[in-house]
C-alpha atoms as a PDB file:
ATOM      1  CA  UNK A   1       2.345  -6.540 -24.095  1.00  0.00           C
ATOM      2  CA  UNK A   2       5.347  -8.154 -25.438  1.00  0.00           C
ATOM      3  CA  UNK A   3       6.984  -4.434 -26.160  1.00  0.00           C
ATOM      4  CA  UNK A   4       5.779  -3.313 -22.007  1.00  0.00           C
ATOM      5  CA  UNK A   5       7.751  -6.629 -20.988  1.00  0.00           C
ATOM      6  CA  UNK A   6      11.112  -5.726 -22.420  1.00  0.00           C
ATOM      7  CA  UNK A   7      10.840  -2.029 -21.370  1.00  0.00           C
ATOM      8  CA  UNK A   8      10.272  -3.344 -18.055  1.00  0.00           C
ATOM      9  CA  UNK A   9      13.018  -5.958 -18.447  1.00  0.00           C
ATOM     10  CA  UNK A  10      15.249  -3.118 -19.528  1.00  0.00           C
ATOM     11  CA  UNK A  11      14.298  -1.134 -17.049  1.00  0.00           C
ATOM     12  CA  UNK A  12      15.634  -3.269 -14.038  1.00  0.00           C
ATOM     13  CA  UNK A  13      18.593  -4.006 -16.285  1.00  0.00           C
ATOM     14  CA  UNK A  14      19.102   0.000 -16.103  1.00  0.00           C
ATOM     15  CA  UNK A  15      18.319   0.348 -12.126  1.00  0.00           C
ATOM     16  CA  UNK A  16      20.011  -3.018 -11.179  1.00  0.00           C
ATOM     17  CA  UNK A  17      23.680  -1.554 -13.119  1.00  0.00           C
ATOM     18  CA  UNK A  18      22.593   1.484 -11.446  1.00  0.00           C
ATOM     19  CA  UNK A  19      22.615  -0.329  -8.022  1.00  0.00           C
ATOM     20  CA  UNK A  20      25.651  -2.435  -8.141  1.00  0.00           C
ATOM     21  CA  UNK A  21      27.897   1.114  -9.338  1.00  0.00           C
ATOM     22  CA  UNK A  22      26.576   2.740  -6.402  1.00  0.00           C
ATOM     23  CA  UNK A  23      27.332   0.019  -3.932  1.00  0.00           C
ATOM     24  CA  UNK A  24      30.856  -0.578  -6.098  1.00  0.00           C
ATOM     25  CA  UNK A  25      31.383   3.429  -5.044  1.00  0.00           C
ATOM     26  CA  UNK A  26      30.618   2.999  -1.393  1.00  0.00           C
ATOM     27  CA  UNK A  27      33.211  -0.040  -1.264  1.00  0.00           C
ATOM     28  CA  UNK A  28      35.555   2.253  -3.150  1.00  0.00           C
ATOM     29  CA  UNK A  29      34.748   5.497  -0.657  1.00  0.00           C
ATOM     30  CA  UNK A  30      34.429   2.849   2.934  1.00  0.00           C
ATOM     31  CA  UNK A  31      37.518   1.343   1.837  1.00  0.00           C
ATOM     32  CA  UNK A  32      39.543   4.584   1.506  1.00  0.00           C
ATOM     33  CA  UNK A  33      37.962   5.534   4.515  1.00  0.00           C
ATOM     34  CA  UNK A  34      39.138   2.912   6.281  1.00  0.00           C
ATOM     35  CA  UNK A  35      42.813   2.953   5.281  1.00  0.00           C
ATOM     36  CA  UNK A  36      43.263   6.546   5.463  1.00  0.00           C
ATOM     37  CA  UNK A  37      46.141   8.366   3.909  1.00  0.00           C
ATOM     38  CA  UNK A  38      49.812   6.836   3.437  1.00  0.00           C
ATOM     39  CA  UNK A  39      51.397   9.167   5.970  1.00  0.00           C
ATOM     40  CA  UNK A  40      49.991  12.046   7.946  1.00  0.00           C
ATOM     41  CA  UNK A  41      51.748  14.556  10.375  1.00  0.00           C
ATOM     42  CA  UNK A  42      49.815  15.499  13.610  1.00  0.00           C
ATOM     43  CA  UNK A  43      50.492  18.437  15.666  1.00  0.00           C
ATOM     44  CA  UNK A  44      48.565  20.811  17.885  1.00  0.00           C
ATOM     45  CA  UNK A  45      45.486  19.491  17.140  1.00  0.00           C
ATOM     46  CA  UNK A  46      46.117  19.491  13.334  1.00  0.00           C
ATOM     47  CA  UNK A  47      46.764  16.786  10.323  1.00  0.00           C
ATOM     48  CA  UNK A  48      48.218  16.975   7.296  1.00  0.00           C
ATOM     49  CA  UNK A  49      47.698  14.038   4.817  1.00  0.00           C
ATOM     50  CA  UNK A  50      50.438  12.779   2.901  1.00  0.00           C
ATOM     51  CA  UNK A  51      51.270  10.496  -0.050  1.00  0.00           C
ATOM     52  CA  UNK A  52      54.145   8.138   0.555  1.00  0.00           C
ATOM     53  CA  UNK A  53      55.761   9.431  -1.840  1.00  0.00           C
ATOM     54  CA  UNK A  54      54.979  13.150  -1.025  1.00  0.00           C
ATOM     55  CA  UNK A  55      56.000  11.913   2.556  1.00  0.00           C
ATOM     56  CA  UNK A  56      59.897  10.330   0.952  1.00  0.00           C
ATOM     57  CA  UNK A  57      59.691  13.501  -1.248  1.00  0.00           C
ATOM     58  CA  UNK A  58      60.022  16.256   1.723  1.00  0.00           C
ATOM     59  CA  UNK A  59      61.917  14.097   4.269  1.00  0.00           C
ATOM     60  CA  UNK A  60      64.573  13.826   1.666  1.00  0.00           C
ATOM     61  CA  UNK A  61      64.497  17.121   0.184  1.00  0.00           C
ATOM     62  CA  UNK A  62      65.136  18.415   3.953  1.00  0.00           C
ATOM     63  CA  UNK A  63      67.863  15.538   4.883  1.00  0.00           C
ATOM     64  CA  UNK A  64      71.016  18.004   6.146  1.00  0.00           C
ATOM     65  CA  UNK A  65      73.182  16.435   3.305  1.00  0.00           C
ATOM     66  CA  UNK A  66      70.835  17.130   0.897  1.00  0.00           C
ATOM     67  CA  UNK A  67      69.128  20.412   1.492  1.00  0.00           C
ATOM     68  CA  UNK A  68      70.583  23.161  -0.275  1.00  0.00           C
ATOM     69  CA  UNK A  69      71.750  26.596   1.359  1.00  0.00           C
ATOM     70  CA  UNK A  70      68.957  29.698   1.165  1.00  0.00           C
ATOM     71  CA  UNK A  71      65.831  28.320   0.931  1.00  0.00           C
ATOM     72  CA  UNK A  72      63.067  28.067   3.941  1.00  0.00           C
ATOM     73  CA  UNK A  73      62.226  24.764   5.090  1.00  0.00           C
ATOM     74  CA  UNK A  74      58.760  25.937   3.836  1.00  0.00           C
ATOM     75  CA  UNK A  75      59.943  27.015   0.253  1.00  0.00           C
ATOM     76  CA  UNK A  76      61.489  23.450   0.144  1.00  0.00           C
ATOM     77  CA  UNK A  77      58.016  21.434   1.484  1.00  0.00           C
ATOM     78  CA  UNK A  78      56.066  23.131  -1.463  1.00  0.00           C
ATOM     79  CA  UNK A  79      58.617  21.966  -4.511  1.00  0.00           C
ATOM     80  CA  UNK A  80      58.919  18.508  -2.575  1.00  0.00           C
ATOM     81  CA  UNK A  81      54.687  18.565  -1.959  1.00  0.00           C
ATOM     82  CA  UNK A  82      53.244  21.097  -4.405  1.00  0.00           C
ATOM     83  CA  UNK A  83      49.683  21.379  -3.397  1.00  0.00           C
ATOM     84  CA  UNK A  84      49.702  21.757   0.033  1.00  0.00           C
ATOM     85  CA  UNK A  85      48.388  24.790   1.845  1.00  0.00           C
ATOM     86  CA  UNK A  86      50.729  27.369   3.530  1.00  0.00           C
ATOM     87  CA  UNK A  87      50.123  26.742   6.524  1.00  0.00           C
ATOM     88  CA  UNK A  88      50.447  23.092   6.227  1.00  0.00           C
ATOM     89  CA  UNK A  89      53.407  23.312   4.426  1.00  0.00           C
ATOM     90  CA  UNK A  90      54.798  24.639   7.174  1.00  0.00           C
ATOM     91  CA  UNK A  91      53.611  22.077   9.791  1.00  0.00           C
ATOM     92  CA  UNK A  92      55.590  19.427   7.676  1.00  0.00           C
ATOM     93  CA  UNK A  93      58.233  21.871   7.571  1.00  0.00           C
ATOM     94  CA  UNK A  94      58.610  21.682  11.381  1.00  0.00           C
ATOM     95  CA  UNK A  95      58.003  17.626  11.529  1.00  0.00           C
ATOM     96  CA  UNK A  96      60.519  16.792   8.968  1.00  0.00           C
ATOM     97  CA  UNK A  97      63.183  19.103  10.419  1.00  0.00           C
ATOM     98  CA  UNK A  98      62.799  17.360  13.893  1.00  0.00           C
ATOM     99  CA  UNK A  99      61.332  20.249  15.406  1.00  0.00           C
ATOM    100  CA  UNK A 100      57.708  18.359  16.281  1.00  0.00           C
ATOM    101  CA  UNK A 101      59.059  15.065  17.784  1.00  0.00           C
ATOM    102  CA  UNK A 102      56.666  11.989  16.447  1.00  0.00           C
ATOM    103  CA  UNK A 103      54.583  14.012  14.361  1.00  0.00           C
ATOM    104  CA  UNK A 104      54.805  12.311  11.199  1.00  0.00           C
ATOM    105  CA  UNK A 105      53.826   8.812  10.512  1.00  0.00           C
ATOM    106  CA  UNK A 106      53.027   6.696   7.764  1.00  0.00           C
ATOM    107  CA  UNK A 107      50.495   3.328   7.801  1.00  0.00           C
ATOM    108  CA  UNK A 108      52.994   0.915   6.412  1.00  0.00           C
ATOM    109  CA  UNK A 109      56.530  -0.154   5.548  1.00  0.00           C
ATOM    110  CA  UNK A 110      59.069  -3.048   5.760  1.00  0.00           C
ATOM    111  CA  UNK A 111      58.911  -5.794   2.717  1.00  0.00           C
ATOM    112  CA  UNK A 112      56.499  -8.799   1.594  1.00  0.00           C
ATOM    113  CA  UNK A 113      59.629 -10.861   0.918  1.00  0.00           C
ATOM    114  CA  UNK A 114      62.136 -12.378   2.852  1.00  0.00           C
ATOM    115  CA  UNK A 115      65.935 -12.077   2.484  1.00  0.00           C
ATOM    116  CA  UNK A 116      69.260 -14.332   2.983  1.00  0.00           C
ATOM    117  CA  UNK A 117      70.685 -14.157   6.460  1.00  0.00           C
ATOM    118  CA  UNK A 118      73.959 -13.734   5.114  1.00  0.00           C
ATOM    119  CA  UNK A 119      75.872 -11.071   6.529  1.00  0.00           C
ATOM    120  CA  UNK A 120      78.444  -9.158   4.985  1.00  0.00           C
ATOM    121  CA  UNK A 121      82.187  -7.481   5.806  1.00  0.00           C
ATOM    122  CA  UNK A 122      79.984  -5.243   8.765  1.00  0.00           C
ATOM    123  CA  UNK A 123      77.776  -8.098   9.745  1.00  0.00           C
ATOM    124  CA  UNK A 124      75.074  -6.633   8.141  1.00  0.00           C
ATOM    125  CA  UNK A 125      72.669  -7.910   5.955  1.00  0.00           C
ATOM    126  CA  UNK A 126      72.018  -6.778   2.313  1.00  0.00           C
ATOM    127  CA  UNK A 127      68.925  -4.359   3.507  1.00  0.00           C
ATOM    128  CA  UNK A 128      70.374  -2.945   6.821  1.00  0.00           C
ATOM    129  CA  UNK A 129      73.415  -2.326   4.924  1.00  0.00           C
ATOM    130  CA  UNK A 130      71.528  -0.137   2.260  1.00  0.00           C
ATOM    131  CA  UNK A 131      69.436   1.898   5.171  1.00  0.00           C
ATOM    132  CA  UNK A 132      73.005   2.483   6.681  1.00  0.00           C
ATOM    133  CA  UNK A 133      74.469   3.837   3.321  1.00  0.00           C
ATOM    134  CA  UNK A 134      71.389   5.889   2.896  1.00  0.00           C
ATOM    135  CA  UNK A 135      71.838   7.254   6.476  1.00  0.00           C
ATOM    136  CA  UNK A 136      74.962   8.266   5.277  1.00  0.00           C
ATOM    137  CA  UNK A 137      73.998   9.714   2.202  1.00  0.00           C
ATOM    138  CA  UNK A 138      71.259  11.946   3.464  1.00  0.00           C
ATOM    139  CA  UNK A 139      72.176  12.508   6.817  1.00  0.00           C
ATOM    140  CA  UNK A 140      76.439  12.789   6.764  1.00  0.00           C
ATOM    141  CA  UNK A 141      79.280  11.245   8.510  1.00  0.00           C
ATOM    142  CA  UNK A 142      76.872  10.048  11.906  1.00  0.00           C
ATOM    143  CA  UNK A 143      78.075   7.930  14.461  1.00  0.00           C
ATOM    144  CA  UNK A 144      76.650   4.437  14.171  1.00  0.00           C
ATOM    145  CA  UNK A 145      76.850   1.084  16.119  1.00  0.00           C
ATOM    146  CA  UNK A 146      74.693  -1.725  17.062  1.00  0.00           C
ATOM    147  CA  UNK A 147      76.798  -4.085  14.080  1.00  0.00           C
ATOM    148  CA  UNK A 148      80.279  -5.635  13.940  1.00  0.00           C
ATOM    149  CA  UNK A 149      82.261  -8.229  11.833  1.00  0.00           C
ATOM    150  CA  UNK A 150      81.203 -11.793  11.948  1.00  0.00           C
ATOM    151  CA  UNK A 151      77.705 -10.092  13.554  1.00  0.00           C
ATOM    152  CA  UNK A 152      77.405  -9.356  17.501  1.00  0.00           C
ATOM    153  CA  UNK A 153      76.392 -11.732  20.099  1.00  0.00           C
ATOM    154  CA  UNK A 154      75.992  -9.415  23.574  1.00  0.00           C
ATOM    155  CA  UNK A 155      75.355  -6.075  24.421  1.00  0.00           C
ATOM    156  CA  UNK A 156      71.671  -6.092  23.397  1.00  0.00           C
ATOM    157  CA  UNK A 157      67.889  -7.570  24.770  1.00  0.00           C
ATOM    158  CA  UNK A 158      67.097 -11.273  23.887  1.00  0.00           C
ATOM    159  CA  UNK A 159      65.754 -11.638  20.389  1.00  0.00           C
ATOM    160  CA  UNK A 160      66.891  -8.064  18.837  1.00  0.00           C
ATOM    161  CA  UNK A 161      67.766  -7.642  15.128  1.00  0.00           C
ATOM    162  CA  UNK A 162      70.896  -6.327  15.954  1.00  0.00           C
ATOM    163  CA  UNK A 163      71.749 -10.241  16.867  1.00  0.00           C
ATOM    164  CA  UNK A 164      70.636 -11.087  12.968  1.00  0.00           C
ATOM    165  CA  UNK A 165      72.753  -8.113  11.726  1.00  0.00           C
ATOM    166  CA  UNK A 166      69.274  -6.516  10.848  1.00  0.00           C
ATOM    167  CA  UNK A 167      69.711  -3.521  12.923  1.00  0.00           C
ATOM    168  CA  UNK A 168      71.667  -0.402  12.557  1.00  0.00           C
ATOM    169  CA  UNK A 169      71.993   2.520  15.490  1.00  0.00           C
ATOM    170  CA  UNK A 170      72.505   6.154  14.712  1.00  0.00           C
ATOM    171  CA  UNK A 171      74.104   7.770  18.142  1.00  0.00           C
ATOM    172  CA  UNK A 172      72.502  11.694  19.076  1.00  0.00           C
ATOM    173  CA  UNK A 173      75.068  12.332  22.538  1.00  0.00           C
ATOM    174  CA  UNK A 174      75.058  13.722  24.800  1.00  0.00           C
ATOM    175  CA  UNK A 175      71.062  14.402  25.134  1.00  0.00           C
ATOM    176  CA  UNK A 176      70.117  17.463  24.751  1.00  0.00           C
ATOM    177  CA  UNK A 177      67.116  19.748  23.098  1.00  0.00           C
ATOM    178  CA  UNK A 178      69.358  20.056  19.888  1.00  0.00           C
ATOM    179  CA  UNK A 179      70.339  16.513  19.595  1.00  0.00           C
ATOM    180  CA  UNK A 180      66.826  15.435  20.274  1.00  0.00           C
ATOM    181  CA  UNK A 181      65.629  17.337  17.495  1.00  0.00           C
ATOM    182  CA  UNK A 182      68.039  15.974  14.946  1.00  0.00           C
ATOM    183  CA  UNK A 183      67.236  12.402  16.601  1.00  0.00           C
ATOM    184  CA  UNK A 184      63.643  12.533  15.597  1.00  0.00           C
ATOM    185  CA  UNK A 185      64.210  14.269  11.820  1.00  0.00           C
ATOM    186  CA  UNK A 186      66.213  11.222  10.996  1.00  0.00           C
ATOM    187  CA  UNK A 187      63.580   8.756  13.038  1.00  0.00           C
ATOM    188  CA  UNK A 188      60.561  10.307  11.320  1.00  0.00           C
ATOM    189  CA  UNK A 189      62.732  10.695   8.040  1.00  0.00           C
ATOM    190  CA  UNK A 190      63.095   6.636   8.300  1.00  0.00           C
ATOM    191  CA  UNK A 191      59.363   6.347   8.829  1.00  0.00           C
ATOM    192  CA  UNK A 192      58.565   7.922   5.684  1.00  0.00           C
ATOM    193  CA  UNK A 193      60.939   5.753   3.530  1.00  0.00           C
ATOM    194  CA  UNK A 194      59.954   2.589   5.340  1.00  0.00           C
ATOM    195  CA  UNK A 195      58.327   1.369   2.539  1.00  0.00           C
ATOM    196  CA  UNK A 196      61.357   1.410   0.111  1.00  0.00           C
ATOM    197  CA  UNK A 197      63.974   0.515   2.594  1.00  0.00           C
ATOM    198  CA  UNK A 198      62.201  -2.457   3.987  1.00  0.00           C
ATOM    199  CA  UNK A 199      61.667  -0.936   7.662  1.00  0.00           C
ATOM    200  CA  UNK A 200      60.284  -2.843  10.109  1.00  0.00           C
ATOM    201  CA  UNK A 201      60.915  -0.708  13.221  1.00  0.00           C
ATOM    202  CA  UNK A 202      62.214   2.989  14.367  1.00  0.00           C
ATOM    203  CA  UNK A 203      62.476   3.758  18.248  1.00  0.00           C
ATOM    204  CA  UNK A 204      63.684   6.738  19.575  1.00  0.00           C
ATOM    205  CA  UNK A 205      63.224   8.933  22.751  1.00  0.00           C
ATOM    206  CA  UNK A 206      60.837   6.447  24.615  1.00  0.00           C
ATOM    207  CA  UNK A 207      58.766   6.001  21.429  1.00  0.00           C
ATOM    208  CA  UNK A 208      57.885   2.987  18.766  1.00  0.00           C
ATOM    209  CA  UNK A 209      57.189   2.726  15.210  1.00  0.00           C
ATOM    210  CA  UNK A 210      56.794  -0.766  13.546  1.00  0.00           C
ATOM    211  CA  UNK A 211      55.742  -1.359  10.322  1.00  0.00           C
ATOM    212  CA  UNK A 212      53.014  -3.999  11.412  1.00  0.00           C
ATOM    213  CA  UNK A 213      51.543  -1.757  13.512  1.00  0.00           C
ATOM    214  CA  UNK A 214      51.758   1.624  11.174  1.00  0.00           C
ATOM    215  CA  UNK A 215      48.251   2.304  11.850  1.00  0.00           C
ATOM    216  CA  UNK A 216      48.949   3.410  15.371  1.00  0.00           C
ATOM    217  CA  UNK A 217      51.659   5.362  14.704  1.00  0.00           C
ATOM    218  CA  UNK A 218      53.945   6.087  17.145  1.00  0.00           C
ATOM    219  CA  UNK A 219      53.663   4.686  20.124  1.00  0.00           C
ATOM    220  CA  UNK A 220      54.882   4.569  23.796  1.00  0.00           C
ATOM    221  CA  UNK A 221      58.079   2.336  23.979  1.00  0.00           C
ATOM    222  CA  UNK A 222      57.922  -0.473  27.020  1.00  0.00           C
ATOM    223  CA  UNK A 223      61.528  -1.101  28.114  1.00  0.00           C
ATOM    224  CA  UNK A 224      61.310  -4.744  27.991  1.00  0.00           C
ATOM    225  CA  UNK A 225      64.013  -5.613  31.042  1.00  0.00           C
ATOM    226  CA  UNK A 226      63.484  -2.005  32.923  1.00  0.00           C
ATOM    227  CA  UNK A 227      65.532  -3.871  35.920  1.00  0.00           C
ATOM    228  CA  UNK A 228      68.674  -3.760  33.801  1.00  0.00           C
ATOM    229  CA  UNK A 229      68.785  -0.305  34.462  1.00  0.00           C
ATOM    230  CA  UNK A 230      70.742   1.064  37.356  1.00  0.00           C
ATOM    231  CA  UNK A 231      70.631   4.457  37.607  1.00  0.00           C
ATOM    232  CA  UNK A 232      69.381   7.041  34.949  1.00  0.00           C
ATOM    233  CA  UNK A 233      71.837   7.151  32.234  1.00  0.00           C
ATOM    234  CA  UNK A 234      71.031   3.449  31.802  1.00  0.00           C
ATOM    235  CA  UNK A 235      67.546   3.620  31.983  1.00  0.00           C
ATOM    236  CA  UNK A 236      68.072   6.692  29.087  1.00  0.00           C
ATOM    237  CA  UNK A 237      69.778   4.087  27.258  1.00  0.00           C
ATOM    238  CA  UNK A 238      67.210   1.250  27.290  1.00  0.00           C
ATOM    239  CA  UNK A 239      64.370   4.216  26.650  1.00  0.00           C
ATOM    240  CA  UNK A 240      66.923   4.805  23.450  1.00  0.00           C
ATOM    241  CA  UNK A 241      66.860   8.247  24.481  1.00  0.00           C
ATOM    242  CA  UNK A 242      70.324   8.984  23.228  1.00  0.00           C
ATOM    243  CA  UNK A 243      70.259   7.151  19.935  1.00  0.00           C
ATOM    244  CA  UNK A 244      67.595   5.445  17.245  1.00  0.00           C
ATOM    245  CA  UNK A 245      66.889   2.297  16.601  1.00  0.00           C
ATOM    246  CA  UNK A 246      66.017   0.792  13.273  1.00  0.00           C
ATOM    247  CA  UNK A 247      65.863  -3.018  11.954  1.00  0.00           C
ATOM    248  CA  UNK A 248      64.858  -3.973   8.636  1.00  0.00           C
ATOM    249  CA  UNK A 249      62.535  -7.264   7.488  1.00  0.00           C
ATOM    250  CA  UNK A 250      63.964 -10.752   7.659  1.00  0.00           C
END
């Protein structure tokens, strides 16, 4: 009796591990489920899934000051992303280039931590300042405003980041099908680095990214004061169809 007891008492031992790994797996599996992947591009009825760091990977490797002469766009997605089918390859191909227009996306970005408000020779803070050198870096000699000396004080909504010297703006005029194109690689290229250049928010043609709200990707830009805008070129300007916004965390 005593030997049918602790084969029994074993025995629930056994299915009761057995229980909690397979309910420990379903957390595991719901969980990823319900995150989803870092970064995806969406097109025609297609995804691709991305890593964030597959996602910084290709968006660099395809930044105009970086990509090197010869290769396809294609050729340069598989060494940045090996893995990913041809055909997908080439959907992130188009994205990252600018050629899909808020196609790729990524679920977060910005920083857990705060920094000083001071503001340096530009009147920008430590973290806008390094998004604008990297803007520089990958992307070349751009024209840029939205930031001056001792900070700015007009010239933008009430509340912006440019006002805290935490916003930078990279100018694409006039606006044209070209100009949009290289508009969104570099919007889309800041999306997928959000993460390591503290990124709270990327708009650009009529269209929102923030980092609190990465989930829903890009989204439909409300113009906050759409009265301030008296005719169309101003209204183009408040849609920040001509240029992209980008701020960076407190």
């Amino acid at each position: 009796m005593s030997t049918r007891g602790s084969l029994t008492r074993r025995g629930r031992i056994v299915v009761g591990t057995a229980v909690l790994l397979l309910l420990a797996g379903s957390v595991v599996i719901f969980t990823r489920m319900l995150s989803g992947p870092a970064c995806t591009v969406t097109a025609g009825g297609r995804t691709v899934d991305l890593s964030s760091d597959q996602a910084e990977a290709v968006t660099t490797a395809l930044a105009p000051q970086v990509r090197p002469s010869g290769p396809a766009a294609k050729t340069l997605v598989h060494r940045a992303a090996p893995g990913l089918a041809p055909d997908d390859a080439a959907l992130v191909a188009k994205a990252v280039t600018g050629r899909l227009h808020a196609a790729l996306s990524c679920r977060s970005g910005g920083a857990g931590t705060s920094e000083p408000d001071t503001l340096d020779s530009r009147g920008l803070t430590a973290r806008a300042e390094r998004v604008r050198q990297d803007v520089l870096k990958r992307f070349g000699d751009l024209p840029l405003g939205g930031y001056a000396p001792g900070g700015v004080h007009t010239g933008h909504m009430p509340g912006s980041a440019h006002y805290e010297g935490r916003a930078v703006d990279t100018f694409f005029r006039p606006i044209t099908a070209a100009n949009k194109n290289r508009g969104w690689q570099l919007a889309q290229y800041l999306v997928a680095n959000a993460s390591r250049l503290a990124i709270e928010t990327v708009i650009f043609d009529d269209r929102i990214w923030t980092a609190s709200r990465g989930r829903d990707g890009w989204r439909h830009y409300v113009v906050p004061d759409p009265q301030n805008a008296h005719n169309a070129a101003e209204r183009a300007i408040l849609e920040h169809r001509d240029h992209v916004h980008y701020d960076v965390t407190d």
